[in-house]
C-alpha atoms as a PDB file:
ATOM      1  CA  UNK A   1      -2.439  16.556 -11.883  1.00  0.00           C
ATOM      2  CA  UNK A   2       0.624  15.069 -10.368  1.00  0.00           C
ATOM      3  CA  UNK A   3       2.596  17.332  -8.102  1.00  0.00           C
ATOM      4  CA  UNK A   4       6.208  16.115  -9.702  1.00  0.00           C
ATOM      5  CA  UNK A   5       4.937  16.451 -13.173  1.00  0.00           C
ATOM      6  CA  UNK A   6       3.664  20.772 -12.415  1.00  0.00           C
ATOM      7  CA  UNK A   7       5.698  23.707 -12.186  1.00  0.00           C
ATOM      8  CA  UNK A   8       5.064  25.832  -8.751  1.00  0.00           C
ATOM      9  CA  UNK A   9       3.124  28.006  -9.821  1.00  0.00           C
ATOM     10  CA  UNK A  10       0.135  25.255 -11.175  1.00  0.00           C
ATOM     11  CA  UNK A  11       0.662  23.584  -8.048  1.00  0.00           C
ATOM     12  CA  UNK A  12       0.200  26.518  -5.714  1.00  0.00           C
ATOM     13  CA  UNK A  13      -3.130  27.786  -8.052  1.00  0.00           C
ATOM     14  CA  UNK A  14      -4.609  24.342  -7.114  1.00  0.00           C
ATOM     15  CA  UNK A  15      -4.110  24.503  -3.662  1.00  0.00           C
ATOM     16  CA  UNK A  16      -7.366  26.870  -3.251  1.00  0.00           C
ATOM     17  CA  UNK A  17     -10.056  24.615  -3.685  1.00  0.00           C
ATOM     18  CA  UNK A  18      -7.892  21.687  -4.448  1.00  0.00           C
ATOM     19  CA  UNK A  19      -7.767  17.975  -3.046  1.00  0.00           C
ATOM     20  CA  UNK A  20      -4.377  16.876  -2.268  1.00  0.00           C
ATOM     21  CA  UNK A  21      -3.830  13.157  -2.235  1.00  0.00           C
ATOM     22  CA  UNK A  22      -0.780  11.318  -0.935  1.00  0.00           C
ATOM     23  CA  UNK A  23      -0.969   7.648  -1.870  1.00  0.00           C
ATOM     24  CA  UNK A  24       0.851   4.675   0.259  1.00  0.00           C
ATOM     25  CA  UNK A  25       2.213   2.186  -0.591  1.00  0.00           C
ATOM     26  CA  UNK A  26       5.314  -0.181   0.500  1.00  0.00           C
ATOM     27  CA  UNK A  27       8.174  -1.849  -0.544  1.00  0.00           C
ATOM     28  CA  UNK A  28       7.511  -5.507   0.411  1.00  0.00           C
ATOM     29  CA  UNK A  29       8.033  -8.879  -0.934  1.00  0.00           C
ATOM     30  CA  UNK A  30       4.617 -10.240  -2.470  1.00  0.00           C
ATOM     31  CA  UNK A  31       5.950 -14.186  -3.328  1.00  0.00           C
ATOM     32  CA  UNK A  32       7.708 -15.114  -6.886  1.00  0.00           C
ATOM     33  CA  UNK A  33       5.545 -13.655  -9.333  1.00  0.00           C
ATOM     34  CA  UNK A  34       4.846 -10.335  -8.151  1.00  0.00           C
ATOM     35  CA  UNK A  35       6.798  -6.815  -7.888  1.00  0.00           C
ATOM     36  CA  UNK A  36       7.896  -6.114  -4.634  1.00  0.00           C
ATOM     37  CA  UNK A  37       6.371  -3.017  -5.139  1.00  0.00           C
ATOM     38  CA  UNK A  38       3.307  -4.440  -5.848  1.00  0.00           C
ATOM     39  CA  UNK A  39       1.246  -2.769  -2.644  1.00  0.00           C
ATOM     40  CA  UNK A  40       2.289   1.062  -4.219  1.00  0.00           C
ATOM     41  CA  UNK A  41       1.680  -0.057  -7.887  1.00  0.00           C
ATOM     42  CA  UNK A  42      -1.544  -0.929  -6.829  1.00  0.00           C
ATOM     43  CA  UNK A  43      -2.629   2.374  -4.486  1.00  0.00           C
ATOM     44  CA  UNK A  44      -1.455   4.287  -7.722  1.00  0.00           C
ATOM     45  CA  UNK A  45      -3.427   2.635 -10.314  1.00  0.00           C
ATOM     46  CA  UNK A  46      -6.511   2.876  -7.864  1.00  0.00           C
ATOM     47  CA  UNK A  47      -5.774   6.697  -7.221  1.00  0.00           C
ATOM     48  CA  UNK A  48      -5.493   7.539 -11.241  1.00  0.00           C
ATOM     49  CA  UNK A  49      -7.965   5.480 -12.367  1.00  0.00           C
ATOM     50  CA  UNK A  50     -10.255   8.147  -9.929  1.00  0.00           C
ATOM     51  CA  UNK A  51      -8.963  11.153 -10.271  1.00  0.00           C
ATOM     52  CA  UNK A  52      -9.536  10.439 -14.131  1.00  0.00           C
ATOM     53  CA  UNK A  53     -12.866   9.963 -13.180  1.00  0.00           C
ATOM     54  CA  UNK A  54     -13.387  13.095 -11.372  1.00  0.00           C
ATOM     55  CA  UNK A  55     -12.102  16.929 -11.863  1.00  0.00           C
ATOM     56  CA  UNK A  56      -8.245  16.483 -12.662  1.00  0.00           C
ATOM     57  CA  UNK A  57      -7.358  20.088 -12.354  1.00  0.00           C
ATOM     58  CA  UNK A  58      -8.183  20.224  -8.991  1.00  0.00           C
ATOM     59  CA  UNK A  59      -6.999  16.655  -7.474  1.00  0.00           C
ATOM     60  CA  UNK A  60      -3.249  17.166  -7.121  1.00  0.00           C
ATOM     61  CA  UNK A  61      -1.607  13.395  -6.454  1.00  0.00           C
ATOM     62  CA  UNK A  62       1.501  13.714  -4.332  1.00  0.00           C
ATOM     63  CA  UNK A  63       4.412  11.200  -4.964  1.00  0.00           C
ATOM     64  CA  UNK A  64       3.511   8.067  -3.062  1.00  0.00           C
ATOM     65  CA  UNK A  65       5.311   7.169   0.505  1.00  0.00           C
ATOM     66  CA  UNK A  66       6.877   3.777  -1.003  1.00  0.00           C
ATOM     67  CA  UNK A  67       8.309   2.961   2.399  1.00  0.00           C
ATOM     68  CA  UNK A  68       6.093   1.484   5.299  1.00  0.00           C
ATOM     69  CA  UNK A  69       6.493  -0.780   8.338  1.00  0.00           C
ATOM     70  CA  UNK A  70       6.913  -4.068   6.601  1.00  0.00           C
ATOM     71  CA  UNK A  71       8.603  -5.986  10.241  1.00  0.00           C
ATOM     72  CA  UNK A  72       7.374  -9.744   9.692  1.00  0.00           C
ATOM     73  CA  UNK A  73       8.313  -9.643   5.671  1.00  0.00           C
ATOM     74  CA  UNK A  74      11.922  -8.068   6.102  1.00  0.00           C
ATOM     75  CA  UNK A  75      13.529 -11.836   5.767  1.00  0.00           C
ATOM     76  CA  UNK A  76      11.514 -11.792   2.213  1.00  0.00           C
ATOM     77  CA  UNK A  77      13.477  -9.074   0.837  1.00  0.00           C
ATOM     78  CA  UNK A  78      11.436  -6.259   2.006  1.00  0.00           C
ATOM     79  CA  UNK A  79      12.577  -2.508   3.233  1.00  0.00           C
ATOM     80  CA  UNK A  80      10.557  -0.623   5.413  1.00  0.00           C
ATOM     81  CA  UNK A  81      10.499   1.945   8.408  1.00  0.00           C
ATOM     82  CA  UNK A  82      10.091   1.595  11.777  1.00  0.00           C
ATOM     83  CA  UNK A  83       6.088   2.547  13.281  1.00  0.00           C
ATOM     84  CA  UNK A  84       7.362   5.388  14.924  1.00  0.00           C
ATOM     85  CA  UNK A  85       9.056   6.715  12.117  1.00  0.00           C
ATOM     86  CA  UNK A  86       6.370   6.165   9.458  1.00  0.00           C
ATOM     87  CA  UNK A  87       4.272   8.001  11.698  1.00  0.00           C
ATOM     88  CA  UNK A  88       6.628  10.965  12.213  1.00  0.00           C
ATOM     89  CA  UNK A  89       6.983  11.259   8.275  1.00  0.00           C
ATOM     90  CA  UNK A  90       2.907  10.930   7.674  1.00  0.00           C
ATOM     91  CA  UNK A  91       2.775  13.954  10.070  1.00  0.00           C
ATOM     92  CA  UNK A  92       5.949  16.175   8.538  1.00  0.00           C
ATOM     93  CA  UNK A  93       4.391  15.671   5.034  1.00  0.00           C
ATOM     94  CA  UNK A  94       0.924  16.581   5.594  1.00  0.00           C
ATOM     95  CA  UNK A  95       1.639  19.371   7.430  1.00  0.00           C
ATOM     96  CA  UNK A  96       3.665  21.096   4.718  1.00  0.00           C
ATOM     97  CA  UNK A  97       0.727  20.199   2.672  1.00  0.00           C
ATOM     98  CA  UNK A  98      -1.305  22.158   4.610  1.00  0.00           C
ATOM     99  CA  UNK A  99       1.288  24.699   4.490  1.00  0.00           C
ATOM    100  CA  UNK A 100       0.910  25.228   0.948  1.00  0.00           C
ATOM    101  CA  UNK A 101      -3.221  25.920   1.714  1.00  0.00           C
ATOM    102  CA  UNK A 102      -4.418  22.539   1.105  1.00  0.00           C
ATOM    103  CA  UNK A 103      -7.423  22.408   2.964  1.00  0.00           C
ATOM    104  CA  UNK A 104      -8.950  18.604   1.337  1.00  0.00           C
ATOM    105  CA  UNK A 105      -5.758  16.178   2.189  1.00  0.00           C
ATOM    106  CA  UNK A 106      -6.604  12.646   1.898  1.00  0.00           C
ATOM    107  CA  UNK A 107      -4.034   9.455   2.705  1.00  0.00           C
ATOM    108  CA  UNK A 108      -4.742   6.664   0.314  1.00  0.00           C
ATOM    109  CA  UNK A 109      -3.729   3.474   1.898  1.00  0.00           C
ATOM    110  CA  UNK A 110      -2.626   0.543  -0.321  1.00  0.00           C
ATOM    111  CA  UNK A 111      -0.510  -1.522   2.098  1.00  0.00           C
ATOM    112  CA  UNK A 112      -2.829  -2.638   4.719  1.00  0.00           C
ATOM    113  CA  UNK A 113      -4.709  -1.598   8.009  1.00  0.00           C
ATOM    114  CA  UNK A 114      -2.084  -0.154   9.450  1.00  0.00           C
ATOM    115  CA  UNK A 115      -1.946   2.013  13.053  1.00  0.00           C
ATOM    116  CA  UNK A 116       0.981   3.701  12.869  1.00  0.00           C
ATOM    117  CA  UNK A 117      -1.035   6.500   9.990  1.00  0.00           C
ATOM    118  CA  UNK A 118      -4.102   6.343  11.642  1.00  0.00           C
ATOM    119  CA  UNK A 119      -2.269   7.718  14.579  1.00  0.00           C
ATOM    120  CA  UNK A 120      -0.858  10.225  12.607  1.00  0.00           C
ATOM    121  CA  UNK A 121      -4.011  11.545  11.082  1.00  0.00           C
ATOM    122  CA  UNK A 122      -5.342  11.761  15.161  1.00  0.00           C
ATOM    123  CA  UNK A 123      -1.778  13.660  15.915  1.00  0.00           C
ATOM    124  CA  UNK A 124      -2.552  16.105  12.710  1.00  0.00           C
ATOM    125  CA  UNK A 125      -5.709  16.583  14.097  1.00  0.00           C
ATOM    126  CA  UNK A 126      -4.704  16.556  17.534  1.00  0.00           C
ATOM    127  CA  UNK A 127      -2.188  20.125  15.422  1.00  0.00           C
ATOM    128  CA  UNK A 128      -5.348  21.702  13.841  1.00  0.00           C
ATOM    129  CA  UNK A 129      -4.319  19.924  10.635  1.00  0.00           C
ATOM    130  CA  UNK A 130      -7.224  18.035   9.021  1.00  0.00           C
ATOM    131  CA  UNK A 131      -6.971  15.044   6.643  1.00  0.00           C
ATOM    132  CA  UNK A 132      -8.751  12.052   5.614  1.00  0.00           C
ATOM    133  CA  UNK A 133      -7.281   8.481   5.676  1.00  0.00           C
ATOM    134  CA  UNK A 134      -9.195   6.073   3.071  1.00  0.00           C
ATOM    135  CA  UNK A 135      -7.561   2.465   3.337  1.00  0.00           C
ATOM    136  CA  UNK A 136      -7.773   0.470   0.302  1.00  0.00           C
ATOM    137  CA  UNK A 137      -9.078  -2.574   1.401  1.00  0.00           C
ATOM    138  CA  UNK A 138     -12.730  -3.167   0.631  1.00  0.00           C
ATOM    139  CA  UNK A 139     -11.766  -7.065   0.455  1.00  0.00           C
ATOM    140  CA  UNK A 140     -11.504  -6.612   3.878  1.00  0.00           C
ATOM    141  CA  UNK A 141     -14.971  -5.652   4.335  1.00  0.00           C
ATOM    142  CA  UNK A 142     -16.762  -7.926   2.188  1.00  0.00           C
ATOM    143  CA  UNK A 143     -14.413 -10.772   2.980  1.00  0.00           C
ATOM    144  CA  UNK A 144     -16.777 -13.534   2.305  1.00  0.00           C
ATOM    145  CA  UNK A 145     -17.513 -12.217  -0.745  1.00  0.00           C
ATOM    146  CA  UNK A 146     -13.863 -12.138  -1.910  1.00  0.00           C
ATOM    147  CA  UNK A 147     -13.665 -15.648  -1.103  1.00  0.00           C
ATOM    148  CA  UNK A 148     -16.324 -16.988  -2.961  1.00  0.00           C
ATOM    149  CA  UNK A 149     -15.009 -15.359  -5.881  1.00  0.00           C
ATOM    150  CA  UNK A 150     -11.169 -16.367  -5.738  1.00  0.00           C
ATOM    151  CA  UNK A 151     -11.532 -19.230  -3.660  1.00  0.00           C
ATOM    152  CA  UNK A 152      -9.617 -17.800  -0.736  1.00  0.00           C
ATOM    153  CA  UNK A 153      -9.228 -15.424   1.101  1.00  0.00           C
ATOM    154  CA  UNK A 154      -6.751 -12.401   1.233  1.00  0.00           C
ATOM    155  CA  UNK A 155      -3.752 -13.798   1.157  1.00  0.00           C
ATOM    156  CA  UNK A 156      -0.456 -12.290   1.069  1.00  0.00           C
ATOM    157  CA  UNK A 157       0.539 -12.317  -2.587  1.00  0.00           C
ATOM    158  CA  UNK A 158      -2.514 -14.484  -3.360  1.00  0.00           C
ATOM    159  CA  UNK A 159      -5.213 -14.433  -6.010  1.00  0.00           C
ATOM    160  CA  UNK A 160      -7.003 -10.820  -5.094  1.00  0.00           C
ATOM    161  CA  UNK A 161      -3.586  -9.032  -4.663  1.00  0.00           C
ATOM    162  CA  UNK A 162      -2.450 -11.057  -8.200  1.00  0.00           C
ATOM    163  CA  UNK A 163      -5.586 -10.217  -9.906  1.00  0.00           C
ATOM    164  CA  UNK A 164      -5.150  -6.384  -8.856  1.00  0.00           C
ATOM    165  CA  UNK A 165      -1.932  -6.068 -10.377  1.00  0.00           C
ATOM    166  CA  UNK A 166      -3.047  -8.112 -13.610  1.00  0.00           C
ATOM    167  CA  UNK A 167      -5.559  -5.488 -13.734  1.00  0.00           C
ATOM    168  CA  UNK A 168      -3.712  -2.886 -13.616  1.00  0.00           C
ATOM    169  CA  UNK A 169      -0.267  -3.515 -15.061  1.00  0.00           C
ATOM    170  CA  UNK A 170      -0.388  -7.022 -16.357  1.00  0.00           C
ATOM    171  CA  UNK A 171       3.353  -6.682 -17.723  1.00  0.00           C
ATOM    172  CA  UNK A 172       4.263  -6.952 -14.007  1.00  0.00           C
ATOM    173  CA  UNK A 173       3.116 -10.151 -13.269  1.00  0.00           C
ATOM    174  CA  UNK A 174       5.059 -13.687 -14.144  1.00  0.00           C
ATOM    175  CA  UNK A 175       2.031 -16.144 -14.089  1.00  0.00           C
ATOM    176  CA  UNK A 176       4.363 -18.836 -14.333  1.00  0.00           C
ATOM    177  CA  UNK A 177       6.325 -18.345 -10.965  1.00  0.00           C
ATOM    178  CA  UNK A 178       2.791 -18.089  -9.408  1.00  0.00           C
ATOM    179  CA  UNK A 179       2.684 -21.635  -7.123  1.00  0.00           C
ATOM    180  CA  UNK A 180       1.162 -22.684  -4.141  1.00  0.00           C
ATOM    181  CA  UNK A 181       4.025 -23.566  -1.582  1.00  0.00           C
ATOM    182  CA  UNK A 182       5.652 -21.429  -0.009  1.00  0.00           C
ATOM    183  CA  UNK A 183       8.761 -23.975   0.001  1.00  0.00           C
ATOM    184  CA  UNK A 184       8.237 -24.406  -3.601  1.00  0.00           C
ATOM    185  CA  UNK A 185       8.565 -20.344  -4.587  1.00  0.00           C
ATOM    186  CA  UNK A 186      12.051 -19.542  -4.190  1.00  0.00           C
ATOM    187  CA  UNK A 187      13.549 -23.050  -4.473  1.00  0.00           C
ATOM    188  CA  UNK A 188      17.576 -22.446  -4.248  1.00  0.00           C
ATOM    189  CA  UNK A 189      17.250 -18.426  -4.364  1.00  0.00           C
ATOM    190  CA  UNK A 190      15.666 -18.142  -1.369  1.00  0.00           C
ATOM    191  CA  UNK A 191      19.043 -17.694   1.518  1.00  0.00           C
ATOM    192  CA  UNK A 192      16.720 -17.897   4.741  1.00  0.00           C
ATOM    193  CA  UNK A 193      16.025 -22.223   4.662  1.00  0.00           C
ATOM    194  CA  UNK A 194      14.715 -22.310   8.293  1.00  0.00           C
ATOM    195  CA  UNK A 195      11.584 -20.928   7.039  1.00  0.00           C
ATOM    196  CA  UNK A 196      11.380 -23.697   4.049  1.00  0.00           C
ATOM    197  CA  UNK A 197       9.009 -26.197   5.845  1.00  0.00           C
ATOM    198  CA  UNK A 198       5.321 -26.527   6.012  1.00  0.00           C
ATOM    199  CA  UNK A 199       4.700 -24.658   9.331  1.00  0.00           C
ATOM    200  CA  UNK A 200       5.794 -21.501   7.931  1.00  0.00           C
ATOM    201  CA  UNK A 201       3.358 -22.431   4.970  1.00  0.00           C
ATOM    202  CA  UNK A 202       0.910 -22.066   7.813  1.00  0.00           C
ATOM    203  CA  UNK A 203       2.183 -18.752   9.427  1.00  0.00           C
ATOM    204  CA  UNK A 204       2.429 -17.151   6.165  1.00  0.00           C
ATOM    205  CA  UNK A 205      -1.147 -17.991   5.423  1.00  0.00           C
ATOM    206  CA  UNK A 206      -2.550 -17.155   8.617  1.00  0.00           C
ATOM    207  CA  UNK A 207      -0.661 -13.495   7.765  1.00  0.00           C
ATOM    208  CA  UNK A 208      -2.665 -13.491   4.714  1.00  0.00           C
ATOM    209  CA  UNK A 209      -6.119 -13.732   7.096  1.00  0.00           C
ATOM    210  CA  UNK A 210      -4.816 -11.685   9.616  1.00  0.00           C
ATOM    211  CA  UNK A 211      -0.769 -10.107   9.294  1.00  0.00           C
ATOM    212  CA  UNK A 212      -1.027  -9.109  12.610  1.00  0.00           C
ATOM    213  CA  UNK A 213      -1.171 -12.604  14.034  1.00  0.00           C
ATOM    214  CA  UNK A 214       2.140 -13.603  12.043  1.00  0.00           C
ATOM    215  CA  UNK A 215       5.766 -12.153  13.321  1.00  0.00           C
ATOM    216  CA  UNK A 216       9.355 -13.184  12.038  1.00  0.00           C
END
């Protein structure tokens, strides 16, 4: 069930034996041809696609946190929070959760390895407050397979996180504004021209292999 769909008293009844999932997503520029929420549209499709697939009655999905430290993407029209803060909210939520007798809480990741919530699942812990953090990234650990399959690897905006959304809500995706360069994608929309050359081509797809190596 989904917690903003339920009256109170549904939502406390499943809180006995219940599993209470808070999905996570960002808000995040993903090139041209993408949503720019395309990391939570993703973590949600994921999360009901298995909780149809289990007991629905006693999974309770939480709205998703849509905001998430997006630093090196801000230029690319994204909005995020700071670590610190996304960390302090992780903690805050969960904790009412557990206020409300969830025992099973479970963070669903869908924007990337990121430390800021694992810390916050060690500082709930650290409180007596117990909850599992599954990151949605099993391209990331059978990366060689991905690549022989799109012909890349996981690149930011590229073919796996294009072919996710396509799966999921293909009315979301303009196949047409889907190009290769960087310097090609946002032609005279695109205010920040410093970044318009071929080295950031290079940065941005290094950030695709690894986005911690890449900072604006």
């Amino acid at each position: 069930m989904e917690a903003l769909k339920v009256n109170y008293v549904q939502l406390r009844r499943a809180t006995a034996d219940g599993v209470a999932v808070i999905p996570m997503g960002s808000l995040e520029a993903h090139g041209p041809h993408l949503p720019c929420g395309a990391d939570s549209l993703i973590v949600e499709g994921i999360v009901a696609r298995a909780v149809d697939a289990s007991d629905p009655k006693r999974v309770v999905v939480l709205p998703t946190v849509r905001y998430s430290v997006v630093e090196w993407a801000r230029p690319f029209a994204s909005v995020g929070l700071s670590p610190m803060t996304l960390l302090s909210k992780l903690v805050d939520v969960a904790r009412d959760v557990h206020r409300l007798v969830f025992r099973r809480i479970v963070f669903v990741q869908g924007h990337g390895n990121l430390p800021a919530a694992q810390m916050a699942i060690w500082q709930l812990r650290h409180e007596g407050v117990y909850a599992l953090y599954v990151d949605v990234s099993p391209y990331l650990m059978a990366a060689d397979r991905v690549r022989e399959l799109a012909g890349e690897g996981v690149l930011h905006g590229g073919a796996v996180e294009t072919s996710l959304v396509l799966a999921l809500l293909p009315d979301q995706v303009d196949m047409s504004a889907a190009v290769e360069k960087i310097s090609k994608d946002y032609h005279e929309e695109f205010i920040f021209k410093r970044f318009l050359h071929d080295k950031w081509v290079e940065i941005m797809r290094a950030a695709g292999e690894n986005e911690d190596s890449a900072t604006v």
